[in-house]
C-alpha atoms as a PDB file:
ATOM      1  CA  UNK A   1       0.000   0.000   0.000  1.00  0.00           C
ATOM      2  CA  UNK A   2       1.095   3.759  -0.351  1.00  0.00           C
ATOM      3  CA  UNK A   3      -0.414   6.490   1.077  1.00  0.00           C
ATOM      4  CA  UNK A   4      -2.390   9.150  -0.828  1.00  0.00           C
ATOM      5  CA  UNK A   5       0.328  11.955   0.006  1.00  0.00           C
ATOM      6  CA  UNK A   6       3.024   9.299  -1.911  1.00  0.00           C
ATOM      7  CA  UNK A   7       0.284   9.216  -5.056  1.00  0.00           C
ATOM      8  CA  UNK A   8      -0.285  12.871  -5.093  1.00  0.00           C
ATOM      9  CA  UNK A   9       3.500  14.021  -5.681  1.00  0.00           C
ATOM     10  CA  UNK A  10       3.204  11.121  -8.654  1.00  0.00           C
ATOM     11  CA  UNK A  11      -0.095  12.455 -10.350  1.00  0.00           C
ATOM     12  CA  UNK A  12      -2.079  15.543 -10.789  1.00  0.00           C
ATOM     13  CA  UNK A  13      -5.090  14.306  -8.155  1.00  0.00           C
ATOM     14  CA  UNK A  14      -5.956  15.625  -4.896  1.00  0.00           C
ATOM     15  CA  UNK A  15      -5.638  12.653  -2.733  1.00  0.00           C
ATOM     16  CA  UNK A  16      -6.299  12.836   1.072  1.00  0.00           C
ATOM     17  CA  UNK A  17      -2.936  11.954   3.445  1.00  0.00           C
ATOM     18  CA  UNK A  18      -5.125   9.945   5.377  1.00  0.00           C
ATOM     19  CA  UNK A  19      -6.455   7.665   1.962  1.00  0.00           C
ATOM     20  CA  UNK A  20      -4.546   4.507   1.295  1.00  0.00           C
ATOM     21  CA  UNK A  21      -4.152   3.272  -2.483  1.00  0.00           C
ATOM     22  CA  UNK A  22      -3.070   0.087  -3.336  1.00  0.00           C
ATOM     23  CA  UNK A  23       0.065   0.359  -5.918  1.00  0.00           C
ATOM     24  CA  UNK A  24      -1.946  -1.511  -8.720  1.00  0.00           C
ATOM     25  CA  UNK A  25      -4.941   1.493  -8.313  1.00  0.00           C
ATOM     26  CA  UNK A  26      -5.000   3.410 -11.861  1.00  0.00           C
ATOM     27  CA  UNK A  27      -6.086   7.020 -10.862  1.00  0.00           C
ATOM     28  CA  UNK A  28      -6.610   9.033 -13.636  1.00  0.00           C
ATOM     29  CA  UNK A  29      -5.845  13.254 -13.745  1.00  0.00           C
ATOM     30  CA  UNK A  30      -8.540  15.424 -11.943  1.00  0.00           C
ATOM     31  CA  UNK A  31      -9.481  12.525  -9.621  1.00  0.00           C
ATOM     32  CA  UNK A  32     -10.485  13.884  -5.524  1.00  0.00           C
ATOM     33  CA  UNK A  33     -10.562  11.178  -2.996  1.00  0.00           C
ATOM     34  CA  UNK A  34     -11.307  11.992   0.376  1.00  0.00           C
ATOM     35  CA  UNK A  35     -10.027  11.122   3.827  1.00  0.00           C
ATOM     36  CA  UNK A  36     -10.242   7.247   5.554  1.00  0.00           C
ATOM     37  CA  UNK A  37     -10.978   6.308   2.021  1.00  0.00           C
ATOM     38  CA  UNK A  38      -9.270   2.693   1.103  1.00  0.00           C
ATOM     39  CA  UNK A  39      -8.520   1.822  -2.766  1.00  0.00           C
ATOM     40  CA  UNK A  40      -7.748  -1.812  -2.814  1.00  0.00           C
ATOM     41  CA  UNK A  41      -6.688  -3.980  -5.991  1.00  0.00           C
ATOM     42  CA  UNK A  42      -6.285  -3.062  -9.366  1.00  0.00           C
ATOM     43  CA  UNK A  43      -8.879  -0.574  -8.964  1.00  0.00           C
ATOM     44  CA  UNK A  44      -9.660   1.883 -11.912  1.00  0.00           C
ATOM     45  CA  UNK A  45     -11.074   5.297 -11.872  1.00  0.00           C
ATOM     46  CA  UNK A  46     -11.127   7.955 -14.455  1.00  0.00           C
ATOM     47  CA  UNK A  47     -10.809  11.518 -15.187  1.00  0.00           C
ATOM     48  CA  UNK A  48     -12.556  14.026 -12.876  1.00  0.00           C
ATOM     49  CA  UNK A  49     -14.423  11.310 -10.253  1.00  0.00           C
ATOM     50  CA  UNK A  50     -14.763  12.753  -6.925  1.00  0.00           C
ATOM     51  CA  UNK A  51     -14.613   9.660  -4.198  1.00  0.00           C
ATOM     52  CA  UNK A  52     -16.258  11.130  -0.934  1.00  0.00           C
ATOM     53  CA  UNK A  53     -14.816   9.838   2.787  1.00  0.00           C
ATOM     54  CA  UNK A  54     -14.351   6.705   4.013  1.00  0.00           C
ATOM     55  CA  UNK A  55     -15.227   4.576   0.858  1.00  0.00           C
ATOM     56  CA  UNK A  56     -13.723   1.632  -0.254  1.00  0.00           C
ATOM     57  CA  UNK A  57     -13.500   0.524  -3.358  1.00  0.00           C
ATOM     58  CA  UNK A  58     -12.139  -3.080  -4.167  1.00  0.00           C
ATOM     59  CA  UNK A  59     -11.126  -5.723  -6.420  1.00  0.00           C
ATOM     60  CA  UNK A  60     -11.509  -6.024 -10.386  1.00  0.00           C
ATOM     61  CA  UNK A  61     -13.781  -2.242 -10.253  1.00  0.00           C
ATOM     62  CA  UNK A  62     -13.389   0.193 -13.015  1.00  0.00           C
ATOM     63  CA  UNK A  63     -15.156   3.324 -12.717  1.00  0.00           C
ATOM     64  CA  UNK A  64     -15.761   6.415 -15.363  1.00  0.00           C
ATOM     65  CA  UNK A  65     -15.019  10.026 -15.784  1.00  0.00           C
ATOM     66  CA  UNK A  66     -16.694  11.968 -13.376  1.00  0.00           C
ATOM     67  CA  UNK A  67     -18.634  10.005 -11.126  1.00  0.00           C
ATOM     68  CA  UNK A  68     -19.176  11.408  -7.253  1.00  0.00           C
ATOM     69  CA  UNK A  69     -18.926   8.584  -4.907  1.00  0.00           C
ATOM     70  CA  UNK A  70     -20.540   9.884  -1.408  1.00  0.00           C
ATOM     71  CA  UNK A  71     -19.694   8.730   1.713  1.00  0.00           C
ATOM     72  CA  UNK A  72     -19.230   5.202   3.210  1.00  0.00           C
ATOM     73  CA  UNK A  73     -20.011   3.701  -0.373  1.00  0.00           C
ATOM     74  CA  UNK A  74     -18.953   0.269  -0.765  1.00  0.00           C
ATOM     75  CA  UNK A  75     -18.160  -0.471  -4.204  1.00  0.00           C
ATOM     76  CA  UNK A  76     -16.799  -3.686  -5.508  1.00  0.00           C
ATOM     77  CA  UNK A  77     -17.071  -6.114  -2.293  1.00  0.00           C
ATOM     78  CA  UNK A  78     -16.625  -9.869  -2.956  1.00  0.00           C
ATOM     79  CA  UNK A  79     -20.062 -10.680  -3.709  1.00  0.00           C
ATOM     80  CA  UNK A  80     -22.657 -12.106  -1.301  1.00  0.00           C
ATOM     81  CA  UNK A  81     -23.489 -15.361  -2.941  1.00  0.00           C
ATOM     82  CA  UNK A  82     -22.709 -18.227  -1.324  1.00  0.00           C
ATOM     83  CA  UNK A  83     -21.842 -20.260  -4.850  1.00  0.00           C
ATOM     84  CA  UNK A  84     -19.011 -17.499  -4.912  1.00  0.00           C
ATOM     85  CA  UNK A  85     -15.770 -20.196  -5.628  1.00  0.00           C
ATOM     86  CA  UNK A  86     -13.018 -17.433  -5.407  1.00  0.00           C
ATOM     87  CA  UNK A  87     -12.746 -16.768  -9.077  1.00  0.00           C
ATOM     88  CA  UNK A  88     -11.955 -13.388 -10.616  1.00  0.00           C
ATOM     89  CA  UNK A  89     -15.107 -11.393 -11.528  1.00  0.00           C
ATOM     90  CA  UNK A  90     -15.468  -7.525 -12.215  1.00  0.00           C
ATOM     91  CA  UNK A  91     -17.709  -4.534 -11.757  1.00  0.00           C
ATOM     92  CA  UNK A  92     -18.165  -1.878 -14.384  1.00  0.00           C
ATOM     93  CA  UNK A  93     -19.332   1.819 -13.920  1.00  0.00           C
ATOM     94  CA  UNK A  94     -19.818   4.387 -16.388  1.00  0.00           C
ATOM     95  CA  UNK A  95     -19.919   7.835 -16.344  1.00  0.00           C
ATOM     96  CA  UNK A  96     -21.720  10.664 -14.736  1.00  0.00           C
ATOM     97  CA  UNK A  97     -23.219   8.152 -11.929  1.00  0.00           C
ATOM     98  CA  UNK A  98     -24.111   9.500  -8.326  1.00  0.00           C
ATOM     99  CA  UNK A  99     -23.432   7.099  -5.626  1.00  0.00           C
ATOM    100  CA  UNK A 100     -24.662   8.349  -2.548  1.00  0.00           C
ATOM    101  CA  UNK A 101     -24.001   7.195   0.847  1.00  0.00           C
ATOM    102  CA  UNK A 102     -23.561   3.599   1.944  1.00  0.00           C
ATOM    103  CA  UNK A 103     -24.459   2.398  -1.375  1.00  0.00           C
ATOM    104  CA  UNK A 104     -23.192  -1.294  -2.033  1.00  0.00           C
ATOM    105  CA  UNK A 105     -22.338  -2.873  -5.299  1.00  0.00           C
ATOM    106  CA  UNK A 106     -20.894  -6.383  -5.695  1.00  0.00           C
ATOM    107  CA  UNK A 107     -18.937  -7.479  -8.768  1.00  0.00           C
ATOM    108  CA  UNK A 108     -19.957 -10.820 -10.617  1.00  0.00           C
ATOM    109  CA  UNK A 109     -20.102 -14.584  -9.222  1.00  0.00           C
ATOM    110  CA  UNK A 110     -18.309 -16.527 -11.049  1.00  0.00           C
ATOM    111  CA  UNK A 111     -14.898 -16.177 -12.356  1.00  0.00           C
ATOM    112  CA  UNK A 112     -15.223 -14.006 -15.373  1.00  0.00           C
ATOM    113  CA  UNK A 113     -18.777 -12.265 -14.820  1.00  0.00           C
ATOM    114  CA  UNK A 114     -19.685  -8.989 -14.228  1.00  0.00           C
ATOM    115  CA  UNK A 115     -21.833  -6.738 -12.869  1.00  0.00           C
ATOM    116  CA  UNK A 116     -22.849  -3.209 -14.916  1.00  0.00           C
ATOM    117  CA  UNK A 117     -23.457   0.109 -14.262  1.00  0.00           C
ATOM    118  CA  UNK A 118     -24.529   2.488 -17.061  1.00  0.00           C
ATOM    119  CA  UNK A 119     -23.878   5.754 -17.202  1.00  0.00           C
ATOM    120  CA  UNK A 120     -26.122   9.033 -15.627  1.00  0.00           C
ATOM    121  CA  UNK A 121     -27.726   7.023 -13.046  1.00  0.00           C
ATOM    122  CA  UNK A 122     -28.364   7.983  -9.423  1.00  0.00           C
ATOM    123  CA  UNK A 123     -28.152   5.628  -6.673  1.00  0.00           C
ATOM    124  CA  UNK A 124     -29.180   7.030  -3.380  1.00  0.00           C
ATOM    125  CA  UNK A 125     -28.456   6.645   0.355  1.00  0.00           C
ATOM    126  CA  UNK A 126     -28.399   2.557   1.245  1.00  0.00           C
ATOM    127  CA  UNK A 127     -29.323   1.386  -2.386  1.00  0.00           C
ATOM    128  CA  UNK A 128     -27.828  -1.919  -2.774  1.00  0.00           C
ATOM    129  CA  UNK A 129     -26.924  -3.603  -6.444  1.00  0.00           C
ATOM    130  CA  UNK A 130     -26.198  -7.248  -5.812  1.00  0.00           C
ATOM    131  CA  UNK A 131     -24.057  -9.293  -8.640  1.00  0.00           C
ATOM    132  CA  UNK A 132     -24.437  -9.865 -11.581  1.00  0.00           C
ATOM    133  CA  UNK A 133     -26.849  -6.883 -12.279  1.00  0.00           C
ATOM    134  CA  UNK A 134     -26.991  -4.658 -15.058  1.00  0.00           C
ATOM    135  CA  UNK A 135     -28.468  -0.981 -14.771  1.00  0.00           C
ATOM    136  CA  UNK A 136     -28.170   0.724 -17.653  1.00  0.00           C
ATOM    137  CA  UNK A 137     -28.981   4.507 -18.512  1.00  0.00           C
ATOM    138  CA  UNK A 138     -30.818   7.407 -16.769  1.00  0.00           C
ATOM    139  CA  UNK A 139     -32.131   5.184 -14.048  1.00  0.00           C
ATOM    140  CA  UNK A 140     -32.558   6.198  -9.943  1.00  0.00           C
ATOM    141  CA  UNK A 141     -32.995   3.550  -6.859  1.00  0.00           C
ATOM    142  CA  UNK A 142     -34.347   5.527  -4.260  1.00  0.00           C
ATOM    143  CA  UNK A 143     -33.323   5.348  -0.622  1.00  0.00           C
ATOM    144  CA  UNK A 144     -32.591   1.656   0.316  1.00  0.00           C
ATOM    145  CA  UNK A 145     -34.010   0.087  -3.249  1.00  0.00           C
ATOM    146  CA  UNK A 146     -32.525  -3.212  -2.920  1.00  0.00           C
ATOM    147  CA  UNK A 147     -31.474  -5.297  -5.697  1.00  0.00           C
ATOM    148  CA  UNK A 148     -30.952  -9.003  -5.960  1.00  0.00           C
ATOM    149  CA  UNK A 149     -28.584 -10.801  -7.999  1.00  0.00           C
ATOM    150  CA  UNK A 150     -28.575 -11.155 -12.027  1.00  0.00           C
ATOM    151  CA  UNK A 151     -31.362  -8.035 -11.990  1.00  0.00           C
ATOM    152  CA  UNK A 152     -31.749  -5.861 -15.431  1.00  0.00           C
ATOM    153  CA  UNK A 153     -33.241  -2.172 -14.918  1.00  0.00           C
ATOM    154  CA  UNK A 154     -33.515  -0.248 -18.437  1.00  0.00           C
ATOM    155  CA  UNK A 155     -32.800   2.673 -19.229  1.00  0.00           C
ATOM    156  CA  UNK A 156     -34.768   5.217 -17.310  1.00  0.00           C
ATOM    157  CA  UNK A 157     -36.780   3.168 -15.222  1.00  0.00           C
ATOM    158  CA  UNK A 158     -36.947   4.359 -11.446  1.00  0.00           C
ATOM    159  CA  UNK A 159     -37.081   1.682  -8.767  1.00  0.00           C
ATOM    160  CA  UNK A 160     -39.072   3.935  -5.255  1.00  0.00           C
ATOM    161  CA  UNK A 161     -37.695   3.680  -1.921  1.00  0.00           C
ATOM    162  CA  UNK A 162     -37.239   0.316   0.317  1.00  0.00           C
ATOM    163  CA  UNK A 163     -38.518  -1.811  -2.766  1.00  0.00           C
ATOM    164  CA  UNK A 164     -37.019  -5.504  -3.331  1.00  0.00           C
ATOM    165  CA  UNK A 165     -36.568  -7.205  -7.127  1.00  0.00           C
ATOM    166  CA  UNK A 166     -36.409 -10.572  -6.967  1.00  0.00           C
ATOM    167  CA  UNK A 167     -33.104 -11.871  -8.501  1.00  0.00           C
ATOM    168  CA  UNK A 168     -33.158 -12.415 -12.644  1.00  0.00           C
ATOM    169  CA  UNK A 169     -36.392  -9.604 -12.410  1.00  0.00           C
ATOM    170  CA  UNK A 170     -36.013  -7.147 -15.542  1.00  0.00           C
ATOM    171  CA  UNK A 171     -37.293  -3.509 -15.066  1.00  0.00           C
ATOM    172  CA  UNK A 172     -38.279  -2.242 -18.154  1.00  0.00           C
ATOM    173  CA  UNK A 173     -37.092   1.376 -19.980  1.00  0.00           C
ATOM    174  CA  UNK A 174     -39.124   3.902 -18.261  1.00  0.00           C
ATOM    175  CA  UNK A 175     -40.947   2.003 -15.643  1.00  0.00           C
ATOM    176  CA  UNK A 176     -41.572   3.468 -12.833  1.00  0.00           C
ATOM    177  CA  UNK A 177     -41.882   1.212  -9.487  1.00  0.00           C
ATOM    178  CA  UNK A 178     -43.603   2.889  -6.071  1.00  0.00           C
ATOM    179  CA  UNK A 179     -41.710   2.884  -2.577  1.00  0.00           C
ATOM    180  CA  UNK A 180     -42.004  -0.559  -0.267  1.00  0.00           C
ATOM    181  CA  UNK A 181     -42.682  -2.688  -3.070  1.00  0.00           C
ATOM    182  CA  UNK A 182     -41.712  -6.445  -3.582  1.00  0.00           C
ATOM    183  CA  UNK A 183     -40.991  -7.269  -7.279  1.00  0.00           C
ATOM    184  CA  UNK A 184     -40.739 -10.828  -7.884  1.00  0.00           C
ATOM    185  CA  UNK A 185     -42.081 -10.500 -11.592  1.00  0.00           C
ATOM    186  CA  UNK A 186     -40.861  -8.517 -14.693  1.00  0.00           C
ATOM    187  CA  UNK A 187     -41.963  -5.003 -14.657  1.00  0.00           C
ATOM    188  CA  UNK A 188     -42.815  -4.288 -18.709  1.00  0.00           C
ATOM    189  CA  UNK A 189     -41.389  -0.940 -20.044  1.00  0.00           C
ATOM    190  CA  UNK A 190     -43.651   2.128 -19.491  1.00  0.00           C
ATOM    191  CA  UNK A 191     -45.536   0.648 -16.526  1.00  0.00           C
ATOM    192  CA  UNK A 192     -46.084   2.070 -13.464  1.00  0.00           C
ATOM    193  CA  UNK A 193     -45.771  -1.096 -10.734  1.00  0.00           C
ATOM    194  CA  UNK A 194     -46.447  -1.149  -7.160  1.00  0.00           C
ATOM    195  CA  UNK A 195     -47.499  -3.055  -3.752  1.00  0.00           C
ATOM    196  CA  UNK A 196     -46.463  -6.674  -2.270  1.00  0.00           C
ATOM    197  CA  UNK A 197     -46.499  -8.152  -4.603  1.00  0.00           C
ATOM    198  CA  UNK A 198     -46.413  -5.289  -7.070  1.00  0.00           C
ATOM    199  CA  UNK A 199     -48.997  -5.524  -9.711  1.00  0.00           C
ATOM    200  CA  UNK A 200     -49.678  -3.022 -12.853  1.00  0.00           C
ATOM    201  CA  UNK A 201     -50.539   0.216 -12.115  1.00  0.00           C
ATOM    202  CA  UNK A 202     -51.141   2.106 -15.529  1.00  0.00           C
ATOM    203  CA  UNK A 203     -48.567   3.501 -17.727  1.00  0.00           C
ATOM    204  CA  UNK A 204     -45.746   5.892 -16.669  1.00  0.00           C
ATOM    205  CA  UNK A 205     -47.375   8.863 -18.833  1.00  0.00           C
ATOM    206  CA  UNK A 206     -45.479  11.696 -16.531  1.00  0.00           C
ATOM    207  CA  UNK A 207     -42.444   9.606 -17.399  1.00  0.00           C
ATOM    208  CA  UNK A 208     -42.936   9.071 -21.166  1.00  0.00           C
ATOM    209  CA  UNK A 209     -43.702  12.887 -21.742  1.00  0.00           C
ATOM    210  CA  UNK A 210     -40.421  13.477 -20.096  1.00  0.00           C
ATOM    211  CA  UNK A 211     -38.602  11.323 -22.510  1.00  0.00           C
ATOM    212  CA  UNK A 212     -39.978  12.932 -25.136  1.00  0.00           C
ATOM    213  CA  UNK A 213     -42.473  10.606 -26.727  1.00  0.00           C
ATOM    214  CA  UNK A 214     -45.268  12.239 -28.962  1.00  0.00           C
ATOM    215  CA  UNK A 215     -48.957  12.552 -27.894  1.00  0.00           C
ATOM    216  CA  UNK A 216     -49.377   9.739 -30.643  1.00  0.00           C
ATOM    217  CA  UNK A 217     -47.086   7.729 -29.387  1.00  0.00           C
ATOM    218  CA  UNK A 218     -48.554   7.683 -26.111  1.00  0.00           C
ATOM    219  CA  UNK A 219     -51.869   7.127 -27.137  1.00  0.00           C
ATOM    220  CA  UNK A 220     -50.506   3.716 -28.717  1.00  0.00           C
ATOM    221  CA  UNK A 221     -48.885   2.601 -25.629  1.00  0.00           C
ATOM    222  CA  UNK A 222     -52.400   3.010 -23.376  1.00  0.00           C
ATOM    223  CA  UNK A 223     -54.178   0.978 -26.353  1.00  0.00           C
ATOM    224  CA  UNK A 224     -51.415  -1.788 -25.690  1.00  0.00           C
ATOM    225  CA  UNK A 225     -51.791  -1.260 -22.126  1.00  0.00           C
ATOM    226  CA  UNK A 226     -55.052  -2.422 -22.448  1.00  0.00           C
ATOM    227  CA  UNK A 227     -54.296  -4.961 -24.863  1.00  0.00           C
ATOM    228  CA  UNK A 228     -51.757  -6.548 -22.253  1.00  0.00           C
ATOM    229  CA  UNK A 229     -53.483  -5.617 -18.942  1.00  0.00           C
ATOM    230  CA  UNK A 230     -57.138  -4.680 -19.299  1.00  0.00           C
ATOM    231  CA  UNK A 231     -58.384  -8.047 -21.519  1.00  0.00           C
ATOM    232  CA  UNK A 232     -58.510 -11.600 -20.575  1.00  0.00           C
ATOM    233  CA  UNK A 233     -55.950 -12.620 -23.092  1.00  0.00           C
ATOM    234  CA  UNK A 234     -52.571 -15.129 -21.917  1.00  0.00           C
ATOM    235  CA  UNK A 235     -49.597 -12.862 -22.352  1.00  0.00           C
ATOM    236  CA  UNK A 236     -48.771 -14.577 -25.840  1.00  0.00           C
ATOM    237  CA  UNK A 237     -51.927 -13.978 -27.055  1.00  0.00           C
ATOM    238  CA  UNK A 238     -51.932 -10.093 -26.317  1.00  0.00           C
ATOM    239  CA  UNK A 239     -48.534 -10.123 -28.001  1.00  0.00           C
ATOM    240  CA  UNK A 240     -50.019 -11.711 -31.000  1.00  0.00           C
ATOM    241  CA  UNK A 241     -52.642  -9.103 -31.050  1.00  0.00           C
ATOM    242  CA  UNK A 242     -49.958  -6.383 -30.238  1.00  0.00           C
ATOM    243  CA  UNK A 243     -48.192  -7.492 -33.448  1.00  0.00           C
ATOM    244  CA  UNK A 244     -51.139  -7.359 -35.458  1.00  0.00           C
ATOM    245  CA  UNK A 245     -52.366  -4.539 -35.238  1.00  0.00           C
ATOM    246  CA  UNK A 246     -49.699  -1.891 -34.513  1.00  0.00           C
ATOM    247  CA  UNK A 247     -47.294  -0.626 -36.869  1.00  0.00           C
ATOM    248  CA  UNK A 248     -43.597  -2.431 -36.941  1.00  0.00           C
ATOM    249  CA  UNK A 249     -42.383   0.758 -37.459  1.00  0.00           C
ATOM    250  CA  UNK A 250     -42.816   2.256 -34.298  1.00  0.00           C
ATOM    251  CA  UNK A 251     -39.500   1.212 -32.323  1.00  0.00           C
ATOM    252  CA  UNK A 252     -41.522   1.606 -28.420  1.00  0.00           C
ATOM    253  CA  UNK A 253     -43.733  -0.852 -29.763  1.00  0.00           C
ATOM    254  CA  UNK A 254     -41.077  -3.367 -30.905  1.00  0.00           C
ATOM    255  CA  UNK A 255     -38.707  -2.973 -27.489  1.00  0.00           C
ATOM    256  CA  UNK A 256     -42.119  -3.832 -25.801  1.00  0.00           C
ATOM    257  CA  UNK A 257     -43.058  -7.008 -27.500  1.00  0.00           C
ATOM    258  CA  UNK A 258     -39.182  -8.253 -27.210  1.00  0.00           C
ATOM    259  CA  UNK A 259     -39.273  -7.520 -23.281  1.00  0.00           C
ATOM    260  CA  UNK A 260     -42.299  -9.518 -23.139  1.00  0.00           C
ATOM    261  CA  UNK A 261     -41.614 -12.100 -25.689  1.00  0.00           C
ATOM    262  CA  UNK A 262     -38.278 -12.682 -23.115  1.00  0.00           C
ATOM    263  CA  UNK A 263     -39.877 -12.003 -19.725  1.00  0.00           C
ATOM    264  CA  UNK A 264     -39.066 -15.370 -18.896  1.00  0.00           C
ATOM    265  CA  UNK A 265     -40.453 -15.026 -14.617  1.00  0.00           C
ATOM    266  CA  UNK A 266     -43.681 -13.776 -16.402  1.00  0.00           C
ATOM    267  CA  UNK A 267     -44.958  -9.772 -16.211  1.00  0.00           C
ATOM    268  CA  UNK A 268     -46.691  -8.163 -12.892  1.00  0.00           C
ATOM    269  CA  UNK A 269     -50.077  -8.446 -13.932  1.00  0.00           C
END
């Protein structure tokens, strides 16, 4: 180990004396990381992140330009399965991300897997992202949003306060799931999801005029809605009806069917 006054005379980053970095850390130029902070392993981080106190970061991590890590993040910990068999697995972070305090994220499993972080998310105070998960773009996990291994959240989606996803759960782009809820099911993009079990909710139309999506696109997606939530059809009959009688043109309509075509634990229904 070196200290961070030994790696600030070597690099153009403002290191705390009190920080320890392990001499196989790759800090790139502009990088701030604060006091009692602990870099261990061949940790990466790039250009302009800002690593708050006391957070350690560990193992196989590499982490983007200008992320701010808050405090007491934990960010690469030997994951918390039990199959865990000592192999080398990785986490990746983008860019842009806000890790706020005492946030958790565990690499992969198995030797070779990963765990993936997108870029311009927001993870607040206590969120935990177990291994093997991918978040991709845009999204937030509220205060203490827990989840399990091998989860996917798409781009935008926002996952409420002390909610649980099953492991293998996908949230789809733009869904929106309320505080306290226990996802055990896919959550279909554009849906708004809640309760214990969470069930369907209506669509995410505060969401979806956000993103940009036309008052004609929008009035397709609540006809599908209906299609998928309001009739009595099985889920591959509504997506046989879906694919009927909507345009293949329209790309929401075609990133819909494919999430439900591969929802493989079923949708909340």
């Amino acid at each position: 180990m070196r200290s961070g006054s030994e790696v600030r005379s070597r690099r153009q980053v403002n290191i705390h004396p009190t920080a320890i970095v392990h001499p196989d850390a790759e800090i790139a130029e502009g990088v701030e990381i604060g006091p009692y902070t602990v870099i261990e392993g061949p940790v990466k981080i790039g250009p302009g992140t800002i690593v708050g106190p006391r957070v350690t970061i560990e193992g196989y991590t590499t982490i983007g330009a200008e992320n701010e890590i808050f405090t007491g993040a934990v960010i690469g910990s030997r994951t918390q399965d039990k199959k865990f068999d000592g192999g080398i697995s990785y986490l990746k972070i983008g860019d842009r991300n806000k890790i706020r305090e005492y946030v958790t994220i565990n690499p992969g499993t198995k030797a070779t897997t990963e765990t993936v972080i997108g870029d311009d998310n927001l993870l607040m105070a206590y969120a935990h992202v177990a291994h093997d998960c991918v978040v991709k773009n845009r999204t937030i996990l509220a205060n203490v949003a827990t989840l399990a291994g091998h989860v996917t959240v798409e781009d935008g989606a926002i996952i409420g306060g002390i909610s649980a996803v099953h492991q293998f759960v996908k949230i789809g782009k733009l869904a929106l799931i309320g505080g306290c809820s226990k996802v055990v099911q896919d959550v279909p993009p554009f849906v708004i999801a809640d309760g214990h079990p969470a069930r369907a909710h209506g669509l995410n139309m505060v969401g979806l005029e956000r993103a940009g999506f036309s008052p004609e696109d929008r009035l397709i997606l609540k006809k599908v809605y209906r299609i998928i939530f309001k009739s009595a059809m099985t889920l591959k009959k509504a997506v046989a009806t879906i694919t009927e009688e909507f345009p293949p043109s329209n790309p929401h309509i075609q990133h819909l069917i494919q999430f439900l075509i591969h929802a493989e634990r079923g949708i909340c229904r």
